[in-house]
Each structure stands twice: as structure tokens, then as C-alpha cells.
PDB file of N, CA and C in Angstrom:
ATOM      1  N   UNK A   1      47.450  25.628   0.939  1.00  0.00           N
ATOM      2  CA  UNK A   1      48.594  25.999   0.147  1.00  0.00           C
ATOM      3  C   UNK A   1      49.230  24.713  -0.401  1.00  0.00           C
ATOM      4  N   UNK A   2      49.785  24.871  -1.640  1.00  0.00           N
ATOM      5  CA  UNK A   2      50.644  23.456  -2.229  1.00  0.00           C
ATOM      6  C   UNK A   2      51.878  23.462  -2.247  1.00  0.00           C
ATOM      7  N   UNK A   3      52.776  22.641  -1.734  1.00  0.00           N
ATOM      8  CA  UNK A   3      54.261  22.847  -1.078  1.00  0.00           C
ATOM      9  C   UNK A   3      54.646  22.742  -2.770  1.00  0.00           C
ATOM     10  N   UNK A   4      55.651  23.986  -3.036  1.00  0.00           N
ATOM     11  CA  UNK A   4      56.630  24.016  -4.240  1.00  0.00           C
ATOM     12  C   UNK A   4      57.569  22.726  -4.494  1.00  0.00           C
ATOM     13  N   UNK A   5      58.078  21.781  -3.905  1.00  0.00           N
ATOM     14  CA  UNK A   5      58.812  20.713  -4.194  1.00  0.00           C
ATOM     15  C   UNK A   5      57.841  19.710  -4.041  1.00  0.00           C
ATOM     16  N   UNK A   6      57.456  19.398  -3.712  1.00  0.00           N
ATOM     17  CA  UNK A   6      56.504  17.998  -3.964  1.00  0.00           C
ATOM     18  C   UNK A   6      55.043  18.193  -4.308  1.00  0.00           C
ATOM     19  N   UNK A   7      54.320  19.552  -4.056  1.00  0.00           N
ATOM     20  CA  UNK A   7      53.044  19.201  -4.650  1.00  0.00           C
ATOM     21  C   UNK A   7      52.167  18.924  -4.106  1.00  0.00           C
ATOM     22  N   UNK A   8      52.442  18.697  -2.634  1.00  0.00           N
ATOM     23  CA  UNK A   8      51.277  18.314  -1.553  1.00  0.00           C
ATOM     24  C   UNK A   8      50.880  19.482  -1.057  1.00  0.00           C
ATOM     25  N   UNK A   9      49.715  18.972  -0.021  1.00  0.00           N
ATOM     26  CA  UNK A   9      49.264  19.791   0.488  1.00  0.00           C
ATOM     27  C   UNK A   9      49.623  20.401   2.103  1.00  0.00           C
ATOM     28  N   UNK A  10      49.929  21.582   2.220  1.00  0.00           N
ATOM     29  CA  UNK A  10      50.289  21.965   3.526  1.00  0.00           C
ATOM     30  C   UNK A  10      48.840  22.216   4.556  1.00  0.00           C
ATOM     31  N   UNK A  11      49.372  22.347   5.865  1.00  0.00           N
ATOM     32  CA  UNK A  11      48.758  22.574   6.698  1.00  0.00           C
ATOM     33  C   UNK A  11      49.364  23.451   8.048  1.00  0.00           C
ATOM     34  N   UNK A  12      48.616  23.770   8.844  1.00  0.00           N
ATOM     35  CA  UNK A  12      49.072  25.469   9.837  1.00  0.00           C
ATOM     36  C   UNK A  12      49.345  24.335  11.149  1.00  0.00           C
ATOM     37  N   UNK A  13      50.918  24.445  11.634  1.00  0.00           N
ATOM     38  CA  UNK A  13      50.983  23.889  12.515  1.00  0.00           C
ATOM     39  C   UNK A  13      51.781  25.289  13.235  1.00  0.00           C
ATOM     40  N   UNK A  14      51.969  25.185  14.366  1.00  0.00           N
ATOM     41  CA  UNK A  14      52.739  25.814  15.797  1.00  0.00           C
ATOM     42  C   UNK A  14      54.457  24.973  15.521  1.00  0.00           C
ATOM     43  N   UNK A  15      55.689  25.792  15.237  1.00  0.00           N
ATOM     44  CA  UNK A  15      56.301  25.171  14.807  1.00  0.00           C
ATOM     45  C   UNK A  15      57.926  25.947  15.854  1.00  0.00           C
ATOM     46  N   UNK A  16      59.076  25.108  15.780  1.00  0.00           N
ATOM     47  CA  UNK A  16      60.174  26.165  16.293  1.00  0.00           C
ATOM     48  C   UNK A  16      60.866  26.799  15.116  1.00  0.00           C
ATOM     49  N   UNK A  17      61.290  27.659  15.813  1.00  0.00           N
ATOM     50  CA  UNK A  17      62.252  27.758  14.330  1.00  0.00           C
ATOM     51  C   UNK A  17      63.934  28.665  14.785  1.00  0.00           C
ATOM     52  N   UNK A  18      64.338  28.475  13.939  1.00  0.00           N
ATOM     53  CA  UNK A  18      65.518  28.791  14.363  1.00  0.00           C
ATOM     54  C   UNK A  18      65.926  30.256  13.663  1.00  0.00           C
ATOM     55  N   UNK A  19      66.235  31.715  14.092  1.00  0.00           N
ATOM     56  CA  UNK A  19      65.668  32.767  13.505  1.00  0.00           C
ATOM     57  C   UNK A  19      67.335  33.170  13.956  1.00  0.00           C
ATOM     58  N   UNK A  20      67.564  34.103  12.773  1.00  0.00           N
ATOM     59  CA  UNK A  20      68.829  34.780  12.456  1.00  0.00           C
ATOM     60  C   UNK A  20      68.772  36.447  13.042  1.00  0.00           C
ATOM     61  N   UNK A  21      68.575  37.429  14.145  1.00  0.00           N
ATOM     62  CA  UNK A  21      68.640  38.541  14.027  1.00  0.00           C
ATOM     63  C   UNK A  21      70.021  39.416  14.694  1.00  0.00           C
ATOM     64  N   UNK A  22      70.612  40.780  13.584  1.00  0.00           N
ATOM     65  CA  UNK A  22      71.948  41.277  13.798  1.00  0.00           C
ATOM     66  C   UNK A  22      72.732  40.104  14.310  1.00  0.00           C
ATOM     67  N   UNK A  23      73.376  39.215  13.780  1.00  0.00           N
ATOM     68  CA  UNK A  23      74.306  38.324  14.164  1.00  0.00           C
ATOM     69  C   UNK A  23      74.243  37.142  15.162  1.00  0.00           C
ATOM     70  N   UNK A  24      72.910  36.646  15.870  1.00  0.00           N
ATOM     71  CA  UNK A  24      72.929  35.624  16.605  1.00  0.00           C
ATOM     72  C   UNK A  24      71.557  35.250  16.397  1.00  0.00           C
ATOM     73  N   UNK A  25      71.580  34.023  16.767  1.00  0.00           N
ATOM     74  CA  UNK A  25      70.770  33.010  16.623  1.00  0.00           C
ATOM     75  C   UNK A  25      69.756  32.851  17.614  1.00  0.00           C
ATOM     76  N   UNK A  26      68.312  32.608  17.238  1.00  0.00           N
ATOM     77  CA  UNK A  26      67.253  32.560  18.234  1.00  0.00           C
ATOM     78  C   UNK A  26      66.516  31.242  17.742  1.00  0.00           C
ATOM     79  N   UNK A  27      66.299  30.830  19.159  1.00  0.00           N
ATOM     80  CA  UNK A  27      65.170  29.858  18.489  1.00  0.00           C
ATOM     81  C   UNK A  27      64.017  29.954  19.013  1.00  0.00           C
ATOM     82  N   UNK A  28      62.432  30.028  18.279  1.00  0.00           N
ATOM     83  CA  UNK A  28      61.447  30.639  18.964  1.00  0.00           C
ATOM     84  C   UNK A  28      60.923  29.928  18.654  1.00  0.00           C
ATOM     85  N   UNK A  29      59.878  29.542  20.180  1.00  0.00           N
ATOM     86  CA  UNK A  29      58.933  28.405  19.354  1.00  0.00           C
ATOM     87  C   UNK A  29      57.584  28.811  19.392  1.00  0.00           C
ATOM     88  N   UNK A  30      56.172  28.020  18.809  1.00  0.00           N
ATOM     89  CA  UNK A  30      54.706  28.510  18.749  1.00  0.00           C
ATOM     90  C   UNK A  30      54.723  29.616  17.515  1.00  0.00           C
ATOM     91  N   UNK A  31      55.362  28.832  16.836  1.00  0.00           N
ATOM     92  CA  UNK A  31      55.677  30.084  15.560  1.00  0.00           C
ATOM     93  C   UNK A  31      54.321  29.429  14.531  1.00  0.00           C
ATOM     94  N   UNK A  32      53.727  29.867  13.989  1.00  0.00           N
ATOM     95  CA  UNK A  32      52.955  30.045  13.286  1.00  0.00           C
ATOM     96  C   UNK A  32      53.241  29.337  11.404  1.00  0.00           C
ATOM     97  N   UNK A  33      53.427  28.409  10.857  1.00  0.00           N
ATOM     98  CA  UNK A  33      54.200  27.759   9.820  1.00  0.00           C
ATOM     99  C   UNK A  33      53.132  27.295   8.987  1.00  0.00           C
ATOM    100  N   UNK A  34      52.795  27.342   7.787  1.00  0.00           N
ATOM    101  CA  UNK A  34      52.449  25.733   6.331  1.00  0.00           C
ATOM    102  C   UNK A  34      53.332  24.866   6.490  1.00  0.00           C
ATOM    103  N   UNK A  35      53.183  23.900   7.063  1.00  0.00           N
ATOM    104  CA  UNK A  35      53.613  22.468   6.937  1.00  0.00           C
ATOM    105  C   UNK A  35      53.395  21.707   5.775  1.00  0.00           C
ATOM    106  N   UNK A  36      54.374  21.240   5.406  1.00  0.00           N
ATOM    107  CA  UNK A  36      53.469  20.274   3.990  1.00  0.00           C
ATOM    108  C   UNK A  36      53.611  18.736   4.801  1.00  0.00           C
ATOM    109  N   UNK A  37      52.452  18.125   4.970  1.00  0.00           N
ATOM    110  CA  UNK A  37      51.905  16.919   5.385  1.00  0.00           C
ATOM    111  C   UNK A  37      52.917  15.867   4.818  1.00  0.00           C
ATOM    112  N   UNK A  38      53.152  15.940   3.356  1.00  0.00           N
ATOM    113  CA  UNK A  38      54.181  14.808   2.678  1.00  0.00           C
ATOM    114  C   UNK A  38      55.883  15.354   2.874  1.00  0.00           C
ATOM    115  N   UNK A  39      56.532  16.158   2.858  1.00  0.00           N
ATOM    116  CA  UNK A  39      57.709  16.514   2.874  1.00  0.00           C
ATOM    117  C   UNK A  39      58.335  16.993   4.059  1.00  0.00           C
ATOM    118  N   UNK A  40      57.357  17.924   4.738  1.00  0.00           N
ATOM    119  CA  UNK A  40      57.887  18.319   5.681  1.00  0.00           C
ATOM    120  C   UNK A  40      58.042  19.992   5.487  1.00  0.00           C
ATOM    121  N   UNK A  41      58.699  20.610   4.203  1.00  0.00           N
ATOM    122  CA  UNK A  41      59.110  22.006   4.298  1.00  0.00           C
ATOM    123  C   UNK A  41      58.012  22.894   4.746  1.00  0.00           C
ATOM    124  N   UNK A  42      58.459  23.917   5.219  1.00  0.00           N
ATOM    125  CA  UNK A  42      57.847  24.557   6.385  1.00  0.00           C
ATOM    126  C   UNK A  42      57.919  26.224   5.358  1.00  0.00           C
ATOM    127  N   UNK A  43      56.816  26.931   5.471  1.00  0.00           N
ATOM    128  CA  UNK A  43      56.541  27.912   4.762  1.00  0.00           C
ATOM    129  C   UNK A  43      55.945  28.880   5.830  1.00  0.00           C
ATOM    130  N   UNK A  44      56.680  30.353   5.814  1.00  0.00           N
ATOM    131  CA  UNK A  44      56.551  31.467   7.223  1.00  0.00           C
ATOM    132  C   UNK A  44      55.898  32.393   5.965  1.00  0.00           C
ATOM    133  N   UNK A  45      54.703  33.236   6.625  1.00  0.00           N
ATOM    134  CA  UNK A  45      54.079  34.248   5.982  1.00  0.00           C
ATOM    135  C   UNK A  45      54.891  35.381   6.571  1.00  0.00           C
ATOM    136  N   UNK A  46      55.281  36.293   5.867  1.00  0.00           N
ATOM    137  CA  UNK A  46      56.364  37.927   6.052  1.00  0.00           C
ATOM    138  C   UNK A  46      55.760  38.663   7.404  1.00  0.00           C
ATOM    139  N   UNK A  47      54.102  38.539   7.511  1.00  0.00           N
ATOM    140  CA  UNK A  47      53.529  39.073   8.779  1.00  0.00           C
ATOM    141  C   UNK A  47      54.317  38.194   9.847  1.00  0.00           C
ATOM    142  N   UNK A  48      54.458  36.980   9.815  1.00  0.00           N
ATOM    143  CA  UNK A  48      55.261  36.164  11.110  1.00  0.00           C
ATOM    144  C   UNK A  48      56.073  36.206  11.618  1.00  0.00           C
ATOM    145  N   UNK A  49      57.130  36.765  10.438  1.00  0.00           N
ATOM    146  CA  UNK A  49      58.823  37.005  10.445  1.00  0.00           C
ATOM    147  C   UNK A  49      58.966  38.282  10.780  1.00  0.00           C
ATOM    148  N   UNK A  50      58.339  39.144  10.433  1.00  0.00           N
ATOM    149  CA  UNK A  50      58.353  40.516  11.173  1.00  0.00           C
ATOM    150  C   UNK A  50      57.810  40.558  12.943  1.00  0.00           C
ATOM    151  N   UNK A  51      56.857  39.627  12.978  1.00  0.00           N
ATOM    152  CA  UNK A  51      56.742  39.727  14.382  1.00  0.00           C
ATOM    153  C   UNK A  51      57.730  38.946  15.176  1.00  0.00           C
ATOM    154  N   UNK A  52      58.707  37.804  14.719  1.00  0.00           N
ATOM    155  CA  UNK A  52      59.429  38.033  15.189  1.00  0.00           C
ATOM    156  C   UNK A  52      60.713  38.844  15.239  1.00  0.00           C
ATOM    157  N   UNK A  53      61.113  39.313  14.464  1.00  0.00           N
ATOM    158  CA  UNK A  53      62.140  40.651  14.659  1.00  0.00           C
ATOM    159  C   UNK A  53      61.340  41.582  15.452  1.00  0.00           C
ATOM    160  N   UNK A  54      60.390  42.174  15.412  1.00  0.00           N
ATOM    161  CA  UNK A  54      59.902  42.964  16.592  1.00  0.00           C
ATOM    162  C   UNK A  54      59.660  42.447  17.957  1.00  0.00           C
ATOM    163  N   UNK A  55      59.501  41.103  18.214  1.00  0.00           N
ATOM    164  CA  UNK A  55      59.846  40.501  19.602  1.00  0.00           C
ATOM    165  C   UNK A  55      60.842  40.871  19.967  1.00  0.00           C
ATOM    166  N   UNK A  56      62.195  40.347  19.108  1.00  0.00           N
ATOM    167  CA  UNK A  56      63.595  40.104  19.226  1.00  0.00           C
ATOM    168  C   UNK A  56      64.378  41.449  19.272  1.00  0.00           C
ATOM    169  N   UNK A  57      63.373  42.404  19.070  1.00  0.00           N
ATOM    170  CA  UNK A  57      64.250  43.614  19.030  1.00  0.00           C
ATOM    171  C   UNK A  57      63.876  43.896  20.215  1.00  0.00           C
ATOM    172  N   UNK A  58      62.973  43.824  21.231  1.00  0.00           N
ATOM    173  CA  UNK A  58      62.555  44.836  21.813  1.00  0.00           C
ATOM    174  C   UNK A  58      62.775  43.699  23.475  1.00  0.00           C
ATOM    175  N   UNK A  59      62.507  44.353  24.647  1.00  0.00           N
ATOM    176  CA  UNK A  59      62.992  43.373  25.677  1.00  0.00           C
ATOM    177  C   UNK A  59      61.873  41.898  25.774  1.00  0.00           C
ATOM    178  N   UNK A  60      62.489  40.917  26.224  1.00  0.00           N
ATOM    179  CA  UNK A  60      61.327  39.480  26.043  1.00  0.00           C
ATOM    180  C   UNK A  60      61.957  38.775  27.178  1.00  0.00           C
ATOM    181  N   UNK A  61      61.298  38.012  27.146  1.00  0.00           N
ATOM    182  CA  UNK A  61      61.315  36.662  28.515  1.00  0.00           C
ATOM    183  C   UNK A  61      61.895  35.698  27.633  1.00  0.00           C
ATOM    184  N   UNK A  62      62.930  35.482  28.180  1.00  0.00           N
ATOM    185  CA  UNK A  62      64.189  34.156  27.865  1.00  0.00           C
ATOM    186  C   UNK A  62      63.674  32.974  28.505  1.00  0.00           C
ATOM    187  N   UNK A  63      62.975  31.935  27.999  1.00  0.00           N
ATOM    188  CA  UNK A  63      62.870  30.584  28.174  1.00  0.00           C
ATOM    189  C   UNK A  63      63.990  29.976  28.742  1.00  0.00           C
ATOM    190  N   UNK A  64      64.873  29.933  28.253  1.00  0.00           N
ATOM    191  CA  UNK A  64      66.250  29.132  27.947  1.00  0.00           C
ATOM    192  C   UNK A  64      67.073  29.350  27.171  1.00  0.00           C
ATOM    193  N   UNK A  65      68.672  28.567  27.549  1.00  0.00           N
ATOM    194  CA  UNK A  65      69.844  28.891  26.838  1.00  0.00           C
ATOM    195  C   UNK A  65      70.405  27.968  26.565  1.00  0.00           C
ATOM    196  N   UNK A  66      70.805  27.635  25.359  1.00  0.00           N
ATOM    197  CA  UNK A  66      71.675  26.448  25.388  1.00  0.00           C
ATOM    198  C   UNK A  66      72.952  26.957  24.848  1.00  0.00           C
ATOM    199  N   UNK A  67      73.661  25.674  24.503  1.00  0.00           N
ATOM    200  CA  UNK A  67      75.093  26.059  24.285  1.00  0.00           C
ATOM    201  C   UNK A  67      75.321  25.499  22.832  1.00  0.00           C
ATOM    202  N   UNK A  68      75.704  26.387  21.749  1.00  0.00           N
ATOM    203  CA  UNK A  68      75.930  25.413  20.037  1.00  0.00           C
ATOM    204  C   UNK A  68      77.251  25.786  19.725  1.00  0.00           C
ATOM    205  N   UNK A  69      77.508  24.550  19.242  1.00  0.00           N
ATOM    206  CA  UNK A  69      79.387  24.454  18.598  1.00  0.00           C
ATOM    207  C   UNK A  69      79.097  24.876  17.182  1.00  0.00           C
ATOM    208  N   UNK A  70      80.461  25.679  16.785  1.00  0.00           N
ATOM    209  CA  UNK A  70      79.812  25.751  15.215  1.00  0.00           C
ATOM    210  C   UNK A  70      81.363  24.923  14.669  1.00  0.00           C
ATOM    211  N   UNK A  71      80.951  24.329  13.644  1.00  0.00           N
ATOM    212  CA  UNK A  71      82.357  23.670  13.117  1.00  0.00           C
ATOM    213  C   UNK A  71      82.592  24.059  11.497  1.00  0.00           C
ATOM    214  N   UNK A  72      83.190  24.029  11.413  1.00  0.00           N
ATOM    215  CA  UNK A  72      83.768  23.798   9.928  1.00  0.00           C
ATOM    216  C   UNK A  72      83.891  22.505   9.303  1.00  0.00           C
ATOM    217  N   UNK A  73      83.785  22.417   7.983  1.00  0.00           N
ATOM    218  CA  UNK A  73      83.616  20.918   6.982  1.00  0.00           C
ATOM    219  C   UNK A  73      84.910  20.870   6.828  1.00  0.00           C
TER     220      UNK A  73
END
């Protein structure tokens, strides 16, 4: 695949990501991503993102918890 801002070429790495479902924040990692080798931006296929909302909906094994401040600018 060719990353839309720079033009390079991506590649399939195992990635975390930080996932939005009904109002709180998850972060899941071994996620499945296009990496672009030169930039960095990270590209999720719709099959990926649905599997995680169907993880996240349904009961799962909690790794860990941390604690995030949210601030205002």
C-alpha cells in the first residue's frame, strides 16, 4: 500500500492503538496496522476495527489499567 501523505511505502506491523468505544477509551495492542516505513501513519482495514468493537463489546481479559488526565489548552 502507498501512504497518502508522503508516498512511501507501507508495511503490516502488530501495532497499539488507542480505540474510542460508547464513551471511553481502550488501548489494544497486537492490532493488525500499514505502517508507512518513511512517516510513520498507521492505516486500520474496517475488518480490524470491527473486530475490535466486537472484542470490546462483549466480556475480555483486562491486561491492565492505567490512569489518564485529560486537560484543557
Amino acid at each position: 500500500m502507498i501512504c497518502e501523505f508522503c508516498g512511501s511505502q507501507t508495511a503490516e506491523k502488530k501495532v497499539k492503538k488507542q480505540h474510542w468505544l460508547h464513551g471511553r477509551l481502550y488501548i489494544v495492542e497486537n492490532v493488525s496496522a500499514e505502517v508507512c516505513i518513511e512517516c510513520g501513519e498507521r492505516y486500520f482495514h474496517a475488518k480490524v476495527l470491527d473486530e475490535i468493537d466486537r472484542l470490546l463489546e462483549t466480556s475480555h481479559t483486562i491486561k491492565d489499567k492505567i490512569e489518564v488526565e485529560v486537560v484543557s489548552l
